[in-house]
Protein backbone atom coordinates (compact mmCIF):
# COMPACT_ATOMS: atom_id res chain seq x y z
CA UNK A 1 6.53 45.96 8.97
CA UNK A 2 4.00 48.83 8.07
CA UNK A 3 6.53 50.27 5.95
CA UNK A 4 7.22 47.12 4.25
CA UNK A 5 3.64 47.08 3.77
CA UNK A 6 3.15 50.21 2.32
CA UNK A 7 5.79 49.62 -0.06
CA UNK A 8 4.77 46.15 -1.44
CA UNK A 9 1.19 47.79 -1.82
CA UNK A 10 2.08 50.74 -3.85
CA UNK A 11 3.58 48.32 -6.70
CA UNK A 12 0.71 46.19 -6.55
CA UNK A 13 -1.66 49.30 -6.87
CA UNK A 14 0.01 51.01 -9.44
CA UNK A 15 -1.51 49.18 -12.29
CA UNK A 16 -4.67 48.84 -11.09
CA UNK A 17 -4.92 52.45 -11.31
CA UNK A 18 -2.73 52.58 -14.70
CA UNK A 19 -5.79 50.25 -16.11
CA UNK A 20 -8.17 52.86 -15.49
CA UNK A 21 -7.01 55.67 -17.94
CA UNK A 22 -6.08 58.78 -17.80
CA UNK A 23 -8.01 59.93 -14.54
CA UNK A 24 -6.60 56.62 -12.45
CA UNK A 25 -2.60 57.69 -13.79
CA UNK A 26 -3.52 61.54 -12.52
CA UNK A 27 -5.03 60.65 -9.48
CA UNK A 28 -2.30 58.30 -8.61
CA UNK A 29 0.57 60.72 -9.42
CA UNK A 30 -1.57 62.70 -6.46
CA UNK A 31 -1.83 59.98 -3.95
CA UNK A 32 -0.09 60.45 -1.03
CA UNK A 33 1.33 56.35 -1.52
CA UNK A 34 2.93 56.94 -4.77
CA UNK A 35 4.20 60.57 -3.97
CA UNK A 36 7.95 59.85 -3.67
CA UNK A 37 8.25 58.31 -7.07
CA UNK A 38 9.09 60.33 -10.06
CA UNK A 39 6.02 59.35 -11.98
CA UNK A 40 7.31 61.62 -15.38
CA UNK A 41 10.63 59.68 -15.67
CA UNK A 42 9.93 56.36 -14.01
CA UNK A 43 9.58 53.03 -16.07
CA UNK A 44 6.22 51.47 -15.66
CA UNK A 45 7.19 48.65 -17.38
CA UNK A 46 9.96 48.08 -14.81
CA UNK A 47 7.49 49.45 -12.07
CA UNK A 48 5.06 46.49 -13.20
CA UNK A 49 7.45 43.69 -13.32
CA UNK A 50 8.54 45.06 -10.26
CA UNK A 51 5.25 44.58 -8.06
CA UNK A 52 4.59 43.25 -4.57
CA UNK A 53 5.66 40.28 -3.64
CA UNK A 54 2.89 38.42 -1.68
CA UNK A 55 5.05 36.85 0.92
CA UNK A 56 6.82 38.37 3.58
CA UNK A 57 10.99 37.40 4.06
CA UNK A 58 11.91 36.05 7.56
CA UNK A 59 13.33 39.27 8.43
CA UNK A 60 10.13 41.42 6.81
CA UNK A 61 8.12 40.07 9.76
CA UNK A 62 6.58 42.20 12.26
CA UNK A 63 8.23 41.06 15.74
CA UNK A 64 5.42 40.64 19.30
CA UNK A 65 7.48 38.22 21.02
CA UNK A 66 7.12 37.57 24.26
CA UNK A 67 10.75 37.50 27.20
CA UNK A 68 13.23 39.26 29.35
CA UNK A 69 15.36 39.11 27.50
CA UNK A 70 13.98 37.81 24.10
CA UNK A 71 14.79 34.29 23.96
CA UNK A 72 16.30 34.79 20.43
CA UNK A 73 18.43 37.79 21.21
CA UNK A 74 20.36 35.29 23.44
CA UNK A 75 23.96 34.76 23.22
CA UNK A 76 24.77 31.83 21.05
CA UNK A 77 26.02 29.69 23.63
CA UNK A 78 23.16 30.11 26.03
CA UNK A 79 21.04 29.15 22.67
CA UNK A 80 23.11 25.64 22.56
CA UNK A 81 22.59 25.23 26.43
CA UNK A 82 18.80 25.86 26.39
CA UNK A 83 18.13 23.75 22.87
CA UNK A 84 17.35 26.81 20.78
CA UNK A 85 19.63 25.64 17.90
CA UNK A 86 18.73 22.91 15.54
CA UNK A 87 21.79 20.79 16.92
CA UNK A 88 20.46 21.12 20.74
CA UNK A 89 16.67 21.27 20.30
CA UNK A 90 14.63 18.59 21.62
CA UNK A 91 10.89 18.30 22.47
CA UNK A 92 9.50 16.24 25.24
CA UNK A 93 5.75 14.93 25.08
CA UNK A 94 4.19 14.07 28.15
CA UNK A 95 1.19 13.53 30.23
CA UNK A 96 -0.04 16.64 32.62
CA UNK A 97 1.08 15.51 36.05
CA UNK A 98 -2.30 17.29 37.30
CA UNK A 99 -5.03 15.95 34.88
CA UNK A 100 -3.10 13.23 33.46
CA UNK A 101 -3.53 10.91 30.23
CA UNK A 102 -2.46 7.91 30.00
CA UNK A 103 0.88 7.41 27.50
CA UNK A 104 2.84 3.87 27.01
CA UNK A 105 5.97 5.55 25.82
CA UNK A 106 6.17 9.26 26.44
CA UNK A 107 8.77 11.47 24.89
CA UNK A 108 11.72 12.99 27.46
CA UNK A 109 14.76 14.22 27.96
CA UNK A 110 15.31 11.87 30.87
CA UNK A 111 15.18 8.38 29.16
CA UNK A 112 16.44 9.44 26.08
CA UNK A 113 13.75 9.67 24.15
CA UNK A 114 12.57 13.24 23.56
CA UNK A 115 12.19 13.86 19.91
CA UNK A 116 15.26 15.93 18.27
CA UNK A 117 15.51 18.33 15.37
CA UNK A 118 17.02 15.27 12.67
CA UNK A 119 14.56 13.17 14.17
CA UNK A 120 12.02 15.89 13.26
CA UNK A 121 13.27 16.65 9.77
CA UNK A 122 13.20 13.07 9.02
CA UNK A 123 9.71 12.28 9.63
CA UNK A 124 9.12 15.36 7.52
CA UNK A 125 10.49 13.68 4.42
CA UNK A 126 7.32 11.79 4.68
CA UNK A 127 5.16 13.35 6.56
CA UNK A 128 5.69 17.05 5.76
CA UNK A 129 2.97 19.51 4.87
CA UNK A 130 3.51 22.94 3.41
CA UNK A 131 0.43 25.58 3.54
CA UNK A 132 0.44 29.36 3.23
CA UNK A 133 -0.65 31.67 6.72
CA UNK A 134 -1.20 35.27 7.63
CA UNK A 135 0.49 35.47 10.83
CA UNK A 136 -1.50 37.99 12.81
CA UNK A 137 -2.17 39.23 16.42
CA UNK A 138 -5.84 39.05 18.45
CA UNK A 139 -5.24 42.67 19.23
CA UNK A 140 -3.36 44.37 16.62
CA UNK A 141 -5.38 45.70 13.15
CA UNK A 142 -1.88 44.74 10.74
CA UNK A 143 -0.70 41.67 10.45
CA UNK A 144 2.59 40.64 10.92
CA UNK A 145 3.45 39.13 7.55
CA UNK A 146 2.71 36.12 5.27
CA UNK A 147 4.26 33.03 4.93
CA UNK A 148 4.64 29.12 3.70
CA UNK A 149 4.88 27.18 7.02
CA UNK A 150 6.10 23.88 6.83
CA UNK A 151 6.02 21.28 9.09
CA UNK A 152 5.60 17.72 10.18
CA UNK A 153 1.77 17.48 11.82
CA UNK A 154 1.51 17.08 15.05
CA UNK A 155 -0.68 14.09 15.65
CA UNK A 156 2.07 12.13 14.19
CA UNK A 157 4.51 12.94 17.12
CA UNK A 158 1.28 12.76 19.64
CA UNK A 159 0.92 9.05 18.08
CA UNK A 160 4.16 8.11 18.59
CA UNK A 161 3.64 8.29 22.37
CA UNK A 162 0.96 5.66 22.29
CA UNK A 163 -2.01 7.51 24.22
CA UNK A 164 -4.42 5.02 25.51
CA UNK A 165 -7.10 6.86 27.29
CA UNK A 166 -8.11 10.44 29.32
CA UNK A 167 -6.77 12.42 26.76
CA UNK A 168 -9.33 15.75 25.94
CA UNK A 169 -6.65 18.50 25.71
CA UNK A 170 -3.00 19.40 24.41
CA UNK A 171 -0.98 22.12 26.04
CA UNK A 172 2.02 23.00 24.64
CA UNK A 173 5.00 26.10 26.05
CA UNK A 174 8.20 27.25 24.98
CA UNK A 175 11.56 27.97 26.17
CA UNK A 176 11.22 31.53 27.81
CA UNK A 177 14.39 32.48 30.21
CA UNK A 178 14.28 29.38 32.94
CA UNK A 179 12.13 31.52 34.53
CA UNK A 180 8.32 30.19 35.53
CA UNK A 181 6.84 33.37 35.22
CA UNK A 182 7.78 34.27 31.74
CA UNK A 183 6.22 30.74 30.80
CA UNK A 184 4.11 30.91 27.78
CA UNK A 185 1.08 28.92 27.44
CA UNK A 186 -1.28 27.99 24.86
CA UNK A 187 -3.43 24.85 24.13
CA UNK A 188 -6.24 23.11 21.41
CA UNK A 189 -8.44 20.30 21.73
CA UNK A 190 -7.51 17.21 21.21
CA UNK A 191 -9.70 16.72 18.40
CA UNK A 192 -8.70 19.95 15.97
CA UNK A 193 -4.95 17.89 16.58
CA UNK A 194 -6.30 14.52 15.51
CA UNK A 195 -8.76 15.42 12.83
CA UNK A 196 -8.63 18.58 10.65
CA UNK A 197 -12.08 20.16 9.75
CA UNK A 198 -13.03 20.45 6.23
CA UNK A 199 -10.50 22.50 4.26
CA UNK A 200 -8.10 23.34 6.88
CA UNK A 201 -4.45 22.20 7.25
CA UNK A 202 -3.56 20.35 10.08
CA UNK A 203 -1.32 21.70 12.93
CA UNK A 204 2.20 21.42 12.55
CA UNK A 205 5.31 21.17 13.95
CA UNK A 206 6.72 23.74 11.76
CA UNK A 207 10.64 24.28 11.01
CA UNK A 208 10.80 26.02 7.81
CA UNK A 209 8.96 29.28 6.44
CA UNK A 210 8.91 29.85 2.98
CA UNK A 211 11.19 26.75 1.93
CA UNK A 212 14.32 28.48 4.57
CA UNK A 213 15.31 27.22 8.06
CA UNK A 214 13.31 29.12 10.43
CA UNK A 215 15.15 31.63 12.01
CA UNK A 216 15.38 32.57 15.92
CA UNK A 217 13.52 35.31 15.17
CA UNK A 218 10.40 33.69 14.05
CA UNK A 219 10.21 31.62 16.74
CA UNK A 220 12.74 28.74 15.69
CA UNK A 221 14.22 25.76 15.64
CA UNK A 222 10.86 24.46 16.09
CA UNK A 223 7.51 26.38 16.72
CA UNK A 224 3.39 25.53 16.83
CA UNK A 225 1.65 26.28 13.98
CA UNK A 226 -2.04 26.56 13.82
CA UNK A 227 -3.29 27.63 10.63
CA UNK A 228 -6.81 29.20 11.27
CA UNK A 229 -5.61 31.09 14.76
CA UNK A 230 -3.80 34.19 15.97
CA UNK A 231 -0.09 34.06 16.55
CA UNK A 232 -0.34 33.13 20.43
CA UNK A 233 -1.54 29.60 19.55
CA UNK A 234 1.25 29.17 17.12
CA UNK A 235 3.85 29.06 20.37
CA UNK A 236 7.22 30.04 19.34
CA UNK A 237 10.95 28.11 20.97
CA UNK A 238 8.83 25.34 21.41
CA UNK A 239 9.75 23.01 23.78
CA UNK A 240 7.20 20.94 25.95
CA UNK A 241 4.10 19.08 24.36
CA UNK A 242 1.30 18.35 27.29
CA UNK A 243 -1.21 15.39 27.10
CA UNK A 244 -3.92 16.46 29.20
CA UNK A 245 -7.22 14.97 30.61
CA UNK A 246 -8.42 18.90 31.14
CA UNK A 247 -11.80 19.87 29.84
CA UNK A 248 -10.93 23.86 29.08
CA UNK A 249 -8.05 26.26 27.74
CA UNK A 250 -5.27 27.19 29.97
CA UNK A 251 -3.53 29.42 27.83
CA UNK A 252 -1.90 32.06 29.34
CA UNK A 253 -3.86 35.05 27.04
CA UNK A 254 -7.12 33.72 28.73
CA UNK A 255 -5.97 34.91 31.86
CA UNK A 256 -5.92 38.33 30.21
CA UNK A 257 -9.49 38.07 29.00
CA UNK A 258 -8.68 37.32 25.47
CA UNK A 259 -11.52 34.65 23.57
CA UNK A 260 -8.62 31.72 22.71
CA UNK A 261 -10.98 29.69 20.90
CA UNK A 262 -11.15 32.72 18.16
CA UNK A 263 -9.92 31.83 14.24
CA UNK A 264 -8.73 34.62 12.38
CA UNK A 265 -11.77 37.16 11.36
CA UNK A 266 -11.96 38.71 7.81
CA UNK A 267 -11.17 42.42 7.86
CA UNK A 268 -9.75 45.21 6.40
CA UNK A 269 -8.30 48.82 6.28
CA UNK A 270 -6.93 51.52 4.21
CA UNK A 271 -3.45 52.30 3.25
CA UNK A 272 -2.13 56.11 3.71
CA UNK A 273 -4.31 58.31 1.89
CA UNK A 274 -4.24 62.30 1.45
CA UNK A 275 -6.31 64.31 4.33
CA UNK A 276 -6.87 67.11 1.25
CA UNK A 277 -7.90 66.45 -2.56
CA UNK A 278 -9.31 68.78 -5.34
CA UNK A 279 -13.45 69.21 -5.82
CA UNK A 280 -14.42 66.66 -8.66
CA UNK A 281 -10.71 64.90 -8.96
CA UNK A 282 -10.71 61.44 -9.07
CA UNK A 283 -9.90 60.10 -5.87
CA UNK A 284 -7.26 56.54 -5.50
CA UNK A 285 -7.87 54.92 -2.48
CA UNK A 286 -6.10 51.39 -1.53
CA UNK A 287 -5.71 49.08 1.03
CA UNK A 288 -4.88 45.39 2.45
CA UNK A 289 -7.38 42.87 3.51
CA UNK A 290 -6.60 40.26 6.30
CA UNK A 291 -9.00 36.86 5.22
CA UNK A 292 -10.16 34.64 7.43
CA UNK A 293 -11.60 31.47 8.51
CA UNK A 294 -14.87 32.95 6.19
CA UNK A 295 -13.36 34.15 3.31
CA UNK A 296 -13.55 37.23 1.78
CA UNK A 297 -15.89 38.11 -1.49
CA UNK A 298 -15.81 41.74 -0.88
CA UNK A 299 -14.39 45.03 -0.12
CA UNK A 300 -16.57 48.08 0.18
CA UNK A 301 -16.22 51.74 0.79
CA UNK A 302 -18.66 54.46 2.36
CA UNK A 303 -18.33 58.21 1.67
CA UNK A 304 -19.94 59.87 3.89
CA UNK A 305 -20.47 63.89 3.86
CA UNK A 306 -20.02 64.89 7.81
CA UNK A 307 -22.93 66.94 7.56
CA UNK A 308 -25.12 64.19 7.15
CA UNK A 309 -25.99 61.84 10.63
CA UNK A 310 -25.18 59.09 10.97
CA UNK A 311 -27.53 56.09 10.09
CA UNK A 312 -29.92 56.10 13.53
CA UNK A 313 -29.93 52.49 15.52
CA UNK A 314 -27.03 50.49 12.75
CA UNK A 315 -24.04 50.88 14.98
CA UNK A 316 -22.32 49.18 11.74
CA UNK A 317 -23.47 51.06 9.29
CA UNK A 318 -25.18 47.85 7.77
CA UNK A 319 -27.71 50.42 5.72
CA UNK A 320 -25.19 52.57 4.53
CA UNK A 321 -24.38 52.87 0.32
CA UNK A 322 -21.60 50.82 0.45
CA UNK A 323 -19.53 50.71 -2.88
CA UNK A 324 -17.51 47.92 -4.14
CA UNK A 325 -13.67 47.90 -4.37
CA UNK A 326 -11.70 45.66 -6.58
CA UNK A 327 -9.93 42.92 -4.95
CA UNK A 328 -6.69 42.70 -6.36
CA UNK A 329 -5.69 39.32 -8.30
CA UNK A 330 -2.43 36.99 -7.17
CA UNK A 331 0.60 37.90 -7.94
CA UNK A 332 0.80 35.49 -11.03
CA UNK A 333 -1.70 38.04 -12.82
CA UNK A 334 0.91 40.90 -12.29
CA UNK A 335 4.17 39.20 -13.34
CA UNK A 336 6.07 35.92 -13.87
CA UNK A 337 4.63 33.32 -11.44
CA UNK A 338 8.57 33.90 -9.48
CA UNK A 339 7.05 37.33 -7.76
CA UNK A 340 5.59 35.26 -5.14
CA UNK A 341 8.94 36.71 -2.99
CA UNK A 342 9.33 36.09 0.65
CA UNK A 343 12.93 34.72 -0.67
CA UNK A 344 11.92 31.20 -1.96
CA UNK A 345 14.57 29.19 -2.89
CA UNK A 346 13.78 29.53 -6.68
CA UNK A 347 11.53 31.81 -6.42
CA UNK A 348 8.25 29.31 -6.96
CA UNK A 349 5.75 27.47 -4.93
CA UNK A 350 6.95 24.03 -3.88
CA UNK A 351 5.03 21.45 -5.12
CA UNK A 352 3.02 20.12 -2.96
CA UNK A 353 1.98 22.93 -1.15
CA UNK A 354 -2.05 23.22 0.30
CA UNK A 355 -4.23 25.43 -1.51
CA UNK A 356 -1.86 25.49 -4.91
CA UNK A 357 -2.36 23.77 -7.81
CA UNK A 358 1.00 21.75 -9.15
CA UNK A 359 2.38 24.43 -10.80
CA UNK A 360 2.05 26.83 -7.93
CA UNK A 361 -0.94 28.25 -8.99
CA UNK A 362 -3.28 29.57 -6.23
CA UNK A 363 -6.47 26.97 -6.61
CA UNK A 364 -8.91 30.01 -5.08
CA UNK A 365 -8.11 33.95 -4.63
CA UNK A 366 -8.38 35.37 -2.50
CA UNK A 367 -6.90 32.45 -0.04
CA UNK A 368 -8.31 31.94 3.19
CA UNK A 369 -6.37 32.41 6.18
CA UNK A 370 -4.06 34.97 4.17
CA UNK A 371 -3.71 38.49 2.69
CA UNK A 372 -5.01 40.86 -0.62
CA UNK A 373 -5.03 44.25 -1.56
CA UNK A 374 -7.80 46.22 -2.44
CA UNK A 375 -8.24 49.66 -4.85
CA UNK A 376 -11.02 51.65 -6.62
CA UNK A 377 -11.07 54.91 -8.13
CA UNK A 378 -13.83 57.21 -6.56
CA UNK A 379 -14.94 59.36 -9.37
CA UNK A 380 -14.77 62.97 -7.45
CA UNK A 381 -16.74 64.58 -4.98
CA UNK A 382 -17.69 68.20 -4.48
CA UNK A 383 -15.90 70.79 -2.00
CA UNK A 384 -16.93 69.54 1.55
CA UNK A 385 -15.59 67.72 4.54
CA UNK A 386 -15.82 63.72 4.30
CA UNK A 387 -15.52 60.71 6.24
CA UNK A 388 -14.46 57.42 4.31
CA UNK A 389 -14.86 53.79 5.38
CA UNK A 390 -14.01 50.20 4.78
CA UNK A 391 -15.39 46.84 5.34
CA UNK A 392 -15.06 43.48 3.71
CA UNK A 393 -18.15 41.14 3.40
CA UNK A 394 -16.80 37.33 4.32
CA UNK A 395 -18.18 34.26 2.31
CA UNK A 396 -20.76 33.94 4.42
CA UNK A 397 -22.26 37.17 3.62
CA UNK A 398 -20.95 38.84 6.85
CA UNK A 399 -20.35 42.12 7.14
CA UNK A 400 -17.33 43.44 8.87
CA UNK A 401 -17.11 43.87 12.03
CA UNK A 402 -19.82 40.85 12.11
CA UNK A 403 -20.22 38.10 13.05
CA UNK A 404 -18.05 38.38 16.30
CA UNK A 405 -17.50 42.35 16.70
CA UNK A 406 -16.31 42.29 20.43
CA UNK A 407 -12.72 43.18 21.30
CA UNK A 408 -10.12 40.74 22.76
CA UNK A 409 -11.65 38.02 20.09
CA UNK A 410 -9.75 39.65 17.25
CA UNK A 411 -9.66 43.19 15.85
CA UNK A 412 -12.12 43.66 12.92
CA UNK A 413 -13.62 47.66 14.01
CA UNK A 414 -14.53 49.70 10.84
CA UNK A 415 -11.86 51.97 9.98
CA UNK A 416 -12.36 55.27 8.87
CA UNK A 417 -10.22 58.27 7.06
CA UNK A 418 -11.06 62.12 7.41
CA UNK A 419 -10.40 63.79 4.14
CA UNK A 420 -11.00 67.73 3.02
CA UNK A 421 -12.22 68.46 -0.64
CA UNK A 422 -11.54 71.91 -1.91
């Protein structure tokens, strides 16, 4: 996934840096990203309508699942036995035996009436929402790709069981093994299922990514997909749908002392950059930003001579000279309005999709809840050793790592490069 990364980034880059002149094509022919092209004979023209594509394929995806063996490295048959193929699958909605909610006509396998993938598909053909999500881990600083999710929301399966009263929380598990100890569990109030705050997509039932069948791999037929969280809300194989009168989370990363109730932070970090560049040379320096439930209106960088302490009481460098990057524009701005990739059947934004306009055309940038890429050309520094930083400043005026900068509620710690001028 890195390298995917790393690739998609260096097309997007290259024009920024091809837009500056003469110093931004020499110091890009030096950067360390853009070292294995031939930049004397190579096309730019075919290098520009070449660039990134913004959405990650299926197969592009980096892979945390969870199993002993991996539920979707299963043999096909034991797939078809367990309901992880579209033709088997079936999902069964019903109250929590322990703390339990009142339903008139829950969902199960037992009477008949657990809810089945054509079933599923159907109500989509009216129901169905499409929205684009970075899918990214609490722990992990890169996230695991980018995709349209779509889905049929899941308050309109939770209504068709006909809830009447003690119902505060849904918990929801996949299929992991037959084995109790493998089980998966995360869960939301009752209210983010029922009512969607103010600009966010609802949760879905989701059983395509970008416009294509999901695959085993990503957590299909079905999976949970919650668009401001980390990837362990959005429960993959899903299987069982739990009505609960329970005041608190039960997921299973709690247990682990992970904050559940965490949406997606804005952060972000550099791509590979030299350790060595010449005194007074411009220096290209890139990156990805992850954007969260706060938005994103800037990227900054801090060079920092390691002779000079470091800023005395600011932990986070809040009173450093920060210097702002350029956030790169959508990929629309770079090519023809196709380069969206992630294999879309056509190549385009379905229409409707959340957060586009009708002809696919992002309505803000950069988009909440996904990804950019950042550049700027430093204009040189003189021979020393250096220490170079990032941060992004959210919506809210924020700084990174602000305003939640503990570990195990999402990573968002200030990265930093070493690099040698000589």
């Amino acid at each position: 996934m890195q390298d995917e990364l790393i690739i998609e980034h260096r097309r997007r880059s290259r024009r920024f840096f091809m837009q500056l002149g003469t110093a931004g094509v020499l110091a890009m022919r030096s950067h360390p990203l853009f070292a294995t092209d031939d930049a004397e004979s190579a096309s730019l023209e075919s290098v520009i309508a070449g660039m990134e594509t913004w959405l990650t394929q299926q197969d592009k995806f980096r892979d945390v699942s969870r199993g002993n063996p991996l539920p979707h490295q299963l043999p096909e048959e034991k797939k078809k036995a367990v309901g992880l193929t579209r033709e088997t699958w079936g999902l069964e909605v019903v109250s929590d035996e322990d703390n339990p909610t009142r339903l008139r006509k829950p969902l199960t396998v037992a009477d008949g009436t657990a809810l089945d993938f054509n079933t599923l598909v159907e109500l989509g053909k009216t129901h169905a929402v499409r929205f684009a999500k970075v899918m990214s881990c609490l722990n992990l600083g890169c996230p695991l790709g980018t995709g349209i999710w779509e889905g049929v929301p899941l308050r309109t399966v939770l209504w068709m069981t006909q809830p009447v009263k003690d119902l505060r929380r849904v918990f929801y598990y996949g299929y992991h093994n037959d084995d109790a100890k493998q089980m998966f569990r995360s869960s939301l109030s009752v209210n983010r299922i029922l009512e969607d705050p103010a600009g966010l997509p609802p949760v879905i039932l989701c059983y395509k990514l970008n416009g294509q069948w999901l695959t085993p791999e990503r957590g299909g037929p079905v999976r949970m997909v919650v668009p401001e969280a980390y990837g362990f809300k959005s429960i993959k194989w899903l299987s069982h749908v739990v009505l609960s009168n329970i005041a608190h989370a039960n997921d299973t990363y709690a247990e682990q002392n992970n904050d559940v109730d965490s949406p997606i932070k804005t952060f972000c970090s550099f791509f590979p950059a030299g350790t060595s560049c010449r005194a007074n040379a411009p220096i290209p320096l890139t990156g990805w930003a992850q954007i969260g439930l706060a938005g994103l209106s800037k990227v900054q960088i801090w060079v920092q001579n390691r002779s000079e302490t470091l800023p005395e009481g600011d932990p986070y460098f809040k009173t450093a000279p920060w210097q702002d990057a350029e956030i790169l524009g959508p990929p629309q701005d770079l090519g023809p309005p196709q380069e969206w990739g992630g294999g879309l059947p056509g190549g385009k934004i379905d229409n409707p999709t959340l957060g586009f306009d009708p002809d696919g055309r992002p309505i803000e940038w950069p988009m909440r809840l996904t990804k950019a890429h950042w550049a700027i050309l430093h204009p040189g520094l003189p021979a020393g050793e250096y220490t170079i930083r990032c941060r992004t400043i959210d919506q809210n005026q924020m700084a990174q790592p602000m305003p939640r900068p503990f570990r195990k509620s999402g990573h968002a710690s200030i990265q930093s490069l070493r690099m040698t001028v000589e």
